[in-house]
Protein backbone atom coordinates (compact mmCIF):
# COMPACT_ATOMS: atom_id res chain seq x y z
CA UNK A 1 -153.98 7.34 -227.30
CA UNK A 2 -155.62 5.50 -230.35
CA UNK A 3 -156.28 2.36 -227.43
CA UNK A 4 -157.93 5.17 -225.33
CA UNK A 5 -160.52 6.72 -227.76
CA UNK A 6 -161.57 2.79 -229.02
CA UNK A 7 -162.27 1.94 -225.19
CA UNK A 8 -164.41 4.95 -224.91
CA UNK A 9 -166.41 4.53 -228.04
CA UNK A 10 -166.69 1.31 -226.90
CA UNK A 11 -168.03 2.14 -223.94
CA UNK A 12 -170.59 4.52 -225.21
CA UNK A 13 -171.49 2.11 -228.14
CA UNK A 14 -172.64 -0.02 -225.12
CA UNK A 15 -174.59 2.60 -223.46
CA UNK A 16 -176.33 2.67 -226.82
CA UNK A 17 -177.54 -0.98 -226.62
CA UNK A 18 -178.72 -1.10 -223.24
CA UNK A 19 -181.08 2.00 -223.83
CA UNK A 20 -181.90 0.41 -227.37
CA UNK A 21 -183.05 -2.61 -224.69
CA UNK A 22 -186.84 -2.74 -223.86
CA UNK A 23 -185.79 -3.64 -220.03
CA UNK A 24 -185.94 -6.70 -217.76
CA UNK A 25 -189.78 -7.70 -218.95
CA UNK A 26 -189.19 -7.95 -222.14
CA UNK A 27 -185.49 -9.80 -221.55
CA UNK A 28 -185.64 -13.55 -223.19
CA UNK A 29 -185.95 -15.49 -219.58
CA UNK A 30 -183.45 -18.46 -220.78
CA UNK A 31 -180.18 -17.75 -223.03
CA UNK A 32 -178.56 -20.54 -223.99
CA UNK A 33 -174.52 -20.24 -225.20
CA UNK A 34 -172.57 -22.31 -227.98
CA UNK A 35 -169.28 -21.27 -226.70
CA UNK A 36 -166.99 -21.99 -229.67
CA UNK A 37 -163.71 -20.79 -230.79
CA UNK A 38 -161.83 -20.95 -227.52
CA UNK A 39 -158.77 -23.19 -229.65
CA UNK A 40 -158.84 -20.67 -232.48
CA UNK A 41 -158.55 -17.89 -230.18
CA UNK A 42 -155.55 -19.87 -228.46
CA UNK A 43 -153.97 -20.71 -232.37
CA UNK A 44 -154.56 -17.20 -233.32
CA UNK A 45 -152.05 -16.40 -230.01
CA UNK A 46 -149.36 -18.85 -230.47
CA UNK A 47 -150.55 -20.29 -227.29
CA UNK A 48 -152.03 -23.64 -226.24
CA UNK A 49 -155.41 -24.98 -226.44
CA UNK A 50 -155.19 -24.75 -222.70
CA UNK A 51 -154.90 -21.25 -222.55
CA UNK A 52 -158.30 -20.29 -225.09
CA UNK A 53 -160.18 -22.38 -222.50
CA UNK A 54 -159.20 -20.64 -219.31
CA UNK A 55 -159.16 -17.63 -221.41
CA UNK A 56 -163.14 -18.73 -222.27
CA UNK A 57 -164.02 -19.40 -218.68
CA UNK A 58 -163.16 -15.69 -218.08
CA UNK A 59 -165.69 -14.63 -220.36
CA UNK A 60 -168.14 -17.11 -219.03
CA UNK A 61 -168.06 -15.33 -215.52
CA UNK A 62 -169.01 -11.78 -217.30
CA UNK A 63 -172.35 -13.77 -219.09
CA UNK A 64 -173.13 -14.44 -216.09
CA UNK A 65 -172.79 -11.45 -214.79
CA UNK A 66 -174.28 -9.52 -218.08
CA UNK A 67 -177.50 -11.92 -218.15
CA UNK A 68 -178.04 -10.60 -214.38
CA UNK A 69 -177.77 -7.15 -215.58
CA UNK A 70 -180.54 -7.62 -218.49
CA UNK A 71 -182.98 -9.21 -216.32
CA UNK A 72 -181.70 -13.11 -218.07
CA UNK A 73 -183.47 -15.63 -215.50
CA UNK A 74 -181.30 -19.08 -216.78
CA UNK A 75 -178.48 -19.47 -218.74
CA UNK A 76 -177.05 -22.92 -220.03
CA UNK A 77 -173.79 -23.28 -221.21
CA UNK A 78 -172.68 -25.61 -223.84
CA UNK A 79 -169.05 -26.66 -221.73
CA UNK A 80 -168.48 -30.28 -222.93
CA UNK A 81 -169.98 -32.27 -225.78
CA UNK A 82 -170.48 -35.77 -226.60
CA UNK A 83 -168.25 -35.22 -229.23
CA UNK A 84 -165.64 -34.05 -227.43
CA UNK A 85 -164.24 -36.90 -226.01
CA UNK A 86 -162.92 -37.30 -229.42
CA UNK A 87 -160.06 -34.80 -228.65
CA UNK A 88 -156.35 -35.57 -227.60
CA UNK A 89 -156.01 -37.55 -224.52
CA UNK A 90 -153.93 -33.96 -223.22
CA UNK A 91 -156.26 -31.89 -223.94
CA UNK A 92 -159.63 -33.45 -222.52
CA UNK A 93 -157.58 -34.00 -219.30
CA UNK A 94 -156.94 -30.21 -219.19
CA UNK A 95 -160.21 -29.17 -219.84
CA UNK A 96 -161.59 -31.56 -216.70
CA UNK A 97 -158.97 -30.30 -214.70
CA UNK A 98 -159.99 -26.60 -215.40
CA UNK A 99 -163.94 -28.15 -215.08
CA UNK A 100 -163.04 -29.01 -211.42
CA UNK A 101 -161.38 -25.92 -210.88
CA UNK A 102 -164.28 -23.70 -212.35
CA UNK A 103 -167.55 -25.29 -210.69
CA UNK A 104 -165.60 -25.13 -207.30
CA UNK A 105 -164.62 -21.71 -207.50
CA UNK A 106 -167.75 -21.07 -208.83
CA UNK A 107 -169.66 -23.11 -205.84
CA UNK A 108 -168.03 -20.79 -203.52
CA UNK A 109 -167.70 -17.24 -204.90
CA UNK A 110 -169.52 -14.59 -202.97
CA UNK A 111 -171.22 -13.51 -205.97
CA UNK A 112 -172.99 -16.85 -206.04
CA UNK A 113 -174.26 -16.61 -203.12
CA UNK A 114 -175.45 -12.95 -203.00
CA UNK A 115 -177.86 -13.40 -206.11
CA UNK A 116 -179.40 -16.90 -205.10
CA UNK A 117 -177.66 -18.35 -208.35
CA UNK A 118 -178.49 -22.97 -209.11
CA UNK A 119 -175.42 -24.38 -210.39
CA UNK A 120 -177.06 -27.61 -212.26
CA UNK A 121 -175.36 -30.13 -214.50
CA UNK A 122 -176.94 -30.82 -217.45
CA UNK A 123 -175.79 -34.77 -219.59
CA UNK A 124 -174.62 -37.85 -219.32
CA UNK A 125 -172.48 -37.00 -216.40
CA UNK A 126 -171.89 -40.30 -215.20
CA UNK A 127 -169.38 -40.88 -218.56
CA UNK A 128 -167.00 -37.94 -216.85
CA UNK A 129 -164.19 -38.69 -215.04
CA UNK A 130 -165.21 -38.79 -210.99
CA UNK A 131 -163.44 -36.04 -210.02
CA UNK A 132 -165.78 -34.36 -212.03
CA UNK A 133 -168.48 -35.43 -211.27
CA UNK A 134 -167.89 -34.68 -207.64
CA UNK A 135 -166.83 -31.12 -208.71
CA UNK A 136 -170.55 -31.36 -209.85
CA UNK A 137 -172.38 -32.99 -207.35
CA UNK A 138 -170.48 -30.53 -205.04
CA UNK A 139 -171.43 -27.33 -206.48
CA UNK A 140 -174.95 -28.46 -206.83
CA UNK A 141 -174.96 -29.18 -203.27
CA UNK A 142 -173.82 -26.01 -202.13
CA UNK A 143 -176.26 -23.81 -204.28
CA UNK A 144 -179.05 -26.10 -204.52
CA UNK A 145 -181.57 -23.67 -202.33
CA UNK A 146 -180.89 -21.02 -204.60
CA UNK A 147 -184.12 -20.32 -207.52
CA UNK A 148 -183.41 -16.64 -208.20
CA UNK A 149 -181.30 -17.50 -211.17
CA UNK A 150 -180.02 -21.01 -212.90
CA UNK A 151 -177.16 -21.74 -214.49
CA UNK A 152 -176.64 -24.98 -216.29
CA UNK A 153 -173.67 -26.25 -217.35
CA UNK A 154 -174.06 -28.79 -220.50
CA UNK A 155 -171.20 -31.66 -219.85
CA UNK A 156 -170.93 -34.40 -221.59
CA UNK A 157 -174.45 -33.80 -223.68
CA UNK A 158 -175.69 -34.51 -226.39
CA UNK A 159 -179.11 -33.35 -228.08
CA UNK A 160 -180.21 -36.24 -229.47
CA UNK A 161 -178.57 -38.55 -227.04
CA UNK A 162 -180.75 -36.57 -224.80
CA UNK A 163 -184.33 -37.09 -226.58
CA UNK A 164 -183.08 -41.16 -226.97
CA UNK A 165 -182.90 -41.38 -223.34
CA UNK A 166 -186.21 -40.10 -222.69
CA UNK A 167 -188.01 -42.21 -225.39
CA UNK A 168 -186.23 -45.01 -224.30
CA UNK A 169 -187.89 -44.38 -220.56
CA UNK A 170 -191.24 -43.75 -221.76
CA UNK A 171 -190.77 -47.13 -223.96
CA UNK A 172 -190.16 -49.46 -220.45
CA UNK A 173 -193.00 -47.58 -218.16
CA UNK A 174 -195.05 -48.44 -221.58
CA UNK A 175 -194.12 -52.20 -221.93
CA UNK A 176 -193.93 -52.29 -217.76
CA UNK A 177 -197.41 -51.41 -217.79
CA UNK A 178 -196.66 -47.77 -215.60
CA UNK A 179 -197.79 -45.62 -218.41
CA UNK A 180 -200.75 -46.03 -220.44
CA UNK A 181 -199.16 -44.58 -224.16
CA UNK A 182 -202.79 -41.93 -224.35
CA UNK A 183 -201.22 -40.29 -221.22
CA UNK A 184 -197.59 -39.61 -223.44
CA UNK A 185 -197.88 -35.99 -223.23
CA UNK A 186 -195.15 -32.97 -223.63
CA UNK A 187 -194.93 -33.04 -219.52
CA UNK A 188 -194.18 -36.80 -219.81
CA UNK A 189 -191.11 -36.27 -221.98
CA UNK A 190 -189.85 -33.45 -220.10
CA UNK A 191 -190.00 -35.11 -216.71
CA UNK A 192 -187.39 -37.68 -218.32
CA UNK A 193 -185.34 -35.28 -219.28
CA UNK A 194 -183.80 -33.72 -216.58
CA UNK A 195 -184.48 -34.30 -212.64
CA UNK A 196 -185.50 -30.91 -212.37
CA UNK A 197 -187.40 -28.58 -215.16
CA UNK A 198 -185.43 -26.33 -217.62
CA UNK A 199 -187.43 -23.74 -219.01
CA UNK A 200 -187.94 -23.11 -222.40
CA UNK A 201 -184.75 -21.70 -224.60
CA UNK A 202 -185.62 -17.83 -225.87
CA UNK A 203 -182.40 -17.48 -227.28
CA UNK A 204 -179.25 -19.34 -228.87
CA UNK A 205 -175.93 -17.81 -229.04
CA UNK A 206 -173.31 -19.38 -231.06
CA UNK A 207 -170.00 -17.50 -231.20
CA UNK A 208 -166.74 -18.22 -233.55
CA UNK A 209 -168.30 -17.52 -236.82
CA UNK A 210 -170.29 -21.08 -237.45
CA UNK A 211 -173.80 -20.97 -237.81
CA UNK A 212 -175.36 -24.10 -237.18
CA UNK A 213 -177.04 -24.89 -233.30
CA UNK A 214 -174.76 -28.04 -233.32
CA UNK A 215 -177.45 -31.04 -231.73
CA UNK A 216 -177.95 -28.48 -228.44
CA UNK A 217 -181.29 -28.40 -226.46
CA UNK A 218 -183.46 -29.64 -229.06
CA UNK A 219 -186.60 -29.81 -227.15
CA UNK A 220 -186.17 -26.56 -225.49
CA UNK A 221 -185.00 -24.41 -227.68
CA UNK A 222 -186.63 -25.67 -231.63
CA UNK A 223 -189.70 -26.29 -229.31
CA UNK A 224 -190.00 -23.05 -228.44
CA UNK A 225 -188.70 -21.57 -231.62
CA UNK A 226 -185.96 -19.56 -229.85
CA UNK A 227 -184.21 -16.66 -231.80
CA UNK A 228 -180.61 -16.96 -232.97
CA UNK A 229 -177.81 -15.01 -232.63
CA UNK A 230 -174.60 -16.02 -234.65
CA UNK A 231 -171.52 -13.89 -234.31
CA UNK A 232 -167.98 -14.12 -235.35
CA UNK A 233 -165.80 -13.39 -232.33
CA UNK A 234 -164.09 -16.22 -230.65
CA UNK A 235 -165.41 -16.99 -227.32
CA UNK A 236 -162.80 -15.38 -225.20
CA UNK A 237 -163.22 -12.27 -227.04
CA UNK A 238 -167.16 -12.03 -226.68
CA UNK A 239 -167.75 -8.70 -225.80
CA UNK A 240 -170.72 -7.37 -223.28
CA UNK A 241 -171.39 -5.23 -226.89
CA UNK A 242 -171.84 -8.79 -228.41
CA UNK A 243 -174.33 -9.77 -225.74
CA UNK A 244 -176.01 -6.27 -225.77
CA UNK A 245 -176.74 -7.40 -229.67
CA UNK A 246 -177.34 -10.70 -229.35
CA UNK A 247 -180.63 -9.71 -226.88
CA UNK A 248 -180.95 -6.88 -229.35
CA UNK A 249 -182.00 -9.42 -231.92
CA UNK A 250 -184.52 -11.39 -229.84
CA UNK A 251 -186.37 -8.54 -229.04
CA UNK A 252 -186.65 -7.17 -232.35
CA UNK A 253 -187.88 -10.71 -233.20
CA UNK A 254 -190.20 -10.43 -230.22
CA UNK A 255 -191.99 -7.43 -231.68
CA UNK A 256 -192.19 -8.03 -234.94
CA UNK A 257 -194.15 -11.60 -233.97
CA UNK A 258 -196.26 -9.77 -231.45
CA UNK A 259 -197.20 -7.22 -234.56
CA UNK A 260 -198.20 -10.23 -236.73
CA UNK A 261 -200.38 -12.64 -234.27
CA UNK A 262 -201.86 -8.88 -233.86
CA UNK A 263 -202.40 -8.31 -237.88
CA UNK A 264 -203.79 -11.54 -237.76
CA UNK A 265 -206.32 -11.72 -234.42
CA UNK A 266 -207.46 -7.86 -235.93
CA UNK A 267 -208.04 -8.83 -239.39
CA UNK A 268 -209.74 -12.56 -238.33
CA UNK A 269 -212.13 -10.46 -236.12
CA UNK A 270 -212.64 -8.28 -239.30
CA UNK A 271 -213.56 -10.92 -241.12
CA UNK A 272 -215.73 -12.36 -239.18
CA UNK A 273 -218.35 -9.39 -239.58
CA UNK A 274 -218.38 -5.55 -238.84
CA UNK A 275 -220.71 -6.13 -235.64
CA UNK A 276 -217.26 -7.65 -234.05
CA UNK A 277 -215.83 -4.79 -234.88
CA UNK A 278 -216.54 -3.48 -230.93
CA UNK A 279 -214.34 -7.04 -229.96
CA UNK A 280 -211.52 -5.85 -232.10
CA UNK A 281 -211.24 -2.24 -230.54
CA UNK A 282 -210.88 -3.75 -226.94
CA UNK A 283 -208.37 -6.69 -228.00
CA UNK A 284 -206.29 -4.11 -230.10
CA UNK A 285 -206.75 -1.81 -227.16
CA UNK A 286 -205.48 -4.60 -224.99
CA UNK A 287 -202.48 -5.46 -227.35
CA UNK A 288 -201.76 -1.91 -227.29
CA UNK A 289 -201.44 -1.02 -223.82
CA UNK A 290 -199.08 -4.43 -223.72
CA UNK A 291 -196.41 -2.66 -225.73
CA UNK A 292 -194.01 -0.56 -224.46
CA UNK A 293 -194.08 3.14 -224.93
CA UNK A 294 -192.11 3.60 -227.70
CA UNK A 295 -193.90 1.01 -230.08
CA UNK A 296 -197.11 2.13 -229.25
CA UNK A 297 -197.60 4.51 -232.08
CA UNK A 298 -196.69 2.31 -234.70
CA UNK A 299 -199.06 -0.50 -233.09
CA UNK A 300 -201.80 2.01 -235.36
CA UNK A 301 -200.13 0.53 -238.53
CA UNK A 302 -201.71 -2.84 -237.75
CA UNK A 303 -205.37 -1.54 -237.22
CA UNK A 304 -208.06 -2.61 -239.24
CA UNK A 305 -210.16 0.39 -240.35
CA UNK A 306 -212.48 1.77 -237.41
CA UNK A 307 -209.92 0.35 -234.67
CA UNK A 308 -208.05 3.31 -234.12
CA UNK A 309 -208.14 5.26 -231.04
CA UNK A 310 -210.03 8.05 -232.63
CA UNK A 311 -212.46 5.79 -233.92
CA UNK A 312 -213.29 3.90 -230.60
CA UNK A 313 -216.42 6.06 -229.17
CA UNK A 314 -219.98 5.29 -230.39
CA UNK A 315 -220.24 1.78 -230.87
CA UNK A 316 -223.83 1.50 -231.33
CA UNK A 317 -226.59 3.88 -233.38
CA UNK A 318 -229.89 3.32 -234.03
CA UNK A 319 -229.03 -0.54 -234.02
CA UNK A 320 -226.24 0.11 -236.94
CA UNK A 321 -222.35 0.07 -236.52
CA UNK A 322 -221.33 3.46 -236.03
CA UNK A 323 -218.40 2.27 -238.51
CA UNK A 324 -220.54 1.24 -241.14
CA UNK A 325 -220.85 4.25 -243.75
CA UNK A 326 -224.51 5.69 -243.44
């Protein structure tokens, strides 16, 4: 009975999220998941590490599934470090084997298929074993057409082994004479980074309790300044609740930078001289038709004096502001 009434208020807690959502357009476009905690979650059990990480890829399947739902356009999974090749001899060969198993199921599930979804590899790929790399080379294959959502799969990376490898390239076409160094440029780097372009991170999830972004997507995601969501439960016990909050949190962050760049546009234009002042009402008119509905009212908080829609009529009298006192 108890089990019952928790499922239910769980369920309506969710409903609660998704209408606390703004909707697909304001969704972050690329999440990007830390999924730790799958060996805890195992420990916790009396089972073996094994079992957290099939237990894990379960939960991957419903991200994927939950991103689609939000209006998520990429998602990139952190699924093998650099650093794990560290672990037990036992234990890396079970997570390749389940690495096989997962990329090919994934390659040909229906559900792949019916929403256009890019399976790419992102790492140093050639250090896996070859059966997985032709795991990978086969599931990029078979959904390589596919551009209405990407999902990477981090294997064998490393952050900063990544930004080495690019500076390293850049370094020979210099010294080779291919690239003059004035033409090093943000779109240099990133076409050394991967074969194909990743968009910029929006936000980081980290699960299991640690906060720290652990060396992943560097350029992408500090570049951009993506949001962070840190949360305790072990991967295999992410909830959709936990996602619901974790896209909760970038929004929030969303508006609250989209009120300050307009604080600071409004009062700059302020500033500048009162004769602006007819400027200012059609950006902040402009910002405020941007916002959805329910934030539009408290968009007035950020209006400098004589921006308000009551005060937008009248811009001109006998060659004085019609904000200026008479």
């Amino acid at each position: 009975m108890l089990g019952r009434f928790r499922r239910r208020l769980g369920a309506y807690y969710e409903r609660l999220l998704q209408r606390e959502l703004d909707g697909p357009d304001r969704a972050p476009t690329h999440v990007a998941v830390i999924q730790d905690g799958n060996r805890r979650y195992a420990r916790r059990k009396g089972e073996a590490a094994t079992a957290g990480h099939r237990a894990g890829a379960e939960t991957t399947e419903r991200v994927l599934e939950w991103c689609q739902d939000v209006g998520v356009s990429e998602l990139t999974l952190y699924a093998f470090s650099t650093e794990n090749f560290n672990r037990p001899p036992d234990e890396r060969a079970a997570l390749f084997d389940l690495l096989c198993e997962k990329l090919r199921e994934f390659a040909d599930a229906d559900r792949v298929h019916e929403n256009d979804v890019c399976i790419r590899a992102l790492g140093d790929v050639e250090r896996l074993p070859e059966r997985v790399q032709e795991a990978i080379e086969y599931a990029e294959s078979r959904t390589a057409q596919y551009d209405r959502f990407v999902l990477n799969v981090a294997l064998a990376y490393g952050g900063r082994n990544e930004l080495l490898t690019a500076a390293r390239s850049v370094a020979g076409d210099v010294e080779r004479g291919d690239l003059d160094p004035d033409d090093i440029d943000v779109e240099a780097i990133e076409r050394r980074l991967y074969e194909r372009p990743v968009r910029d991170v929006d936000l980081i999830i980290r699960t299991g309790g640690d906060e720290r972004t652990s060396n992943f997507l560097p350029w992408h995601a500090n570049g951009n300044e993506a949001a962070v969501y840190f949360c305790t439960p072990h991967w295999p016990a992410f909830s959709r609740a936990d996602f619901l909050r974790a896209v909760r949190t970038y929004e929030h962050r969303e508006r609250s930078w989209r009120r300050t760049r307009a604080r600071r546009a409004l009062a700059l234009l302020k500033a500048v001289g009162e004769p602006e002042l007819a400027e200012a009402r059609a950006v902040f008119s402009r910002f405020r038709d941007s916002l959805p509905k329910t934030e539009r009212a408290g968009a007035l908080d950020v209006a400098p004096e004589g921006v308000g829609p009551n005060r937008v009529a009248n811009d001109h009298r006998d060659g004085r502001d019609a904000d200026r006192p008479e």
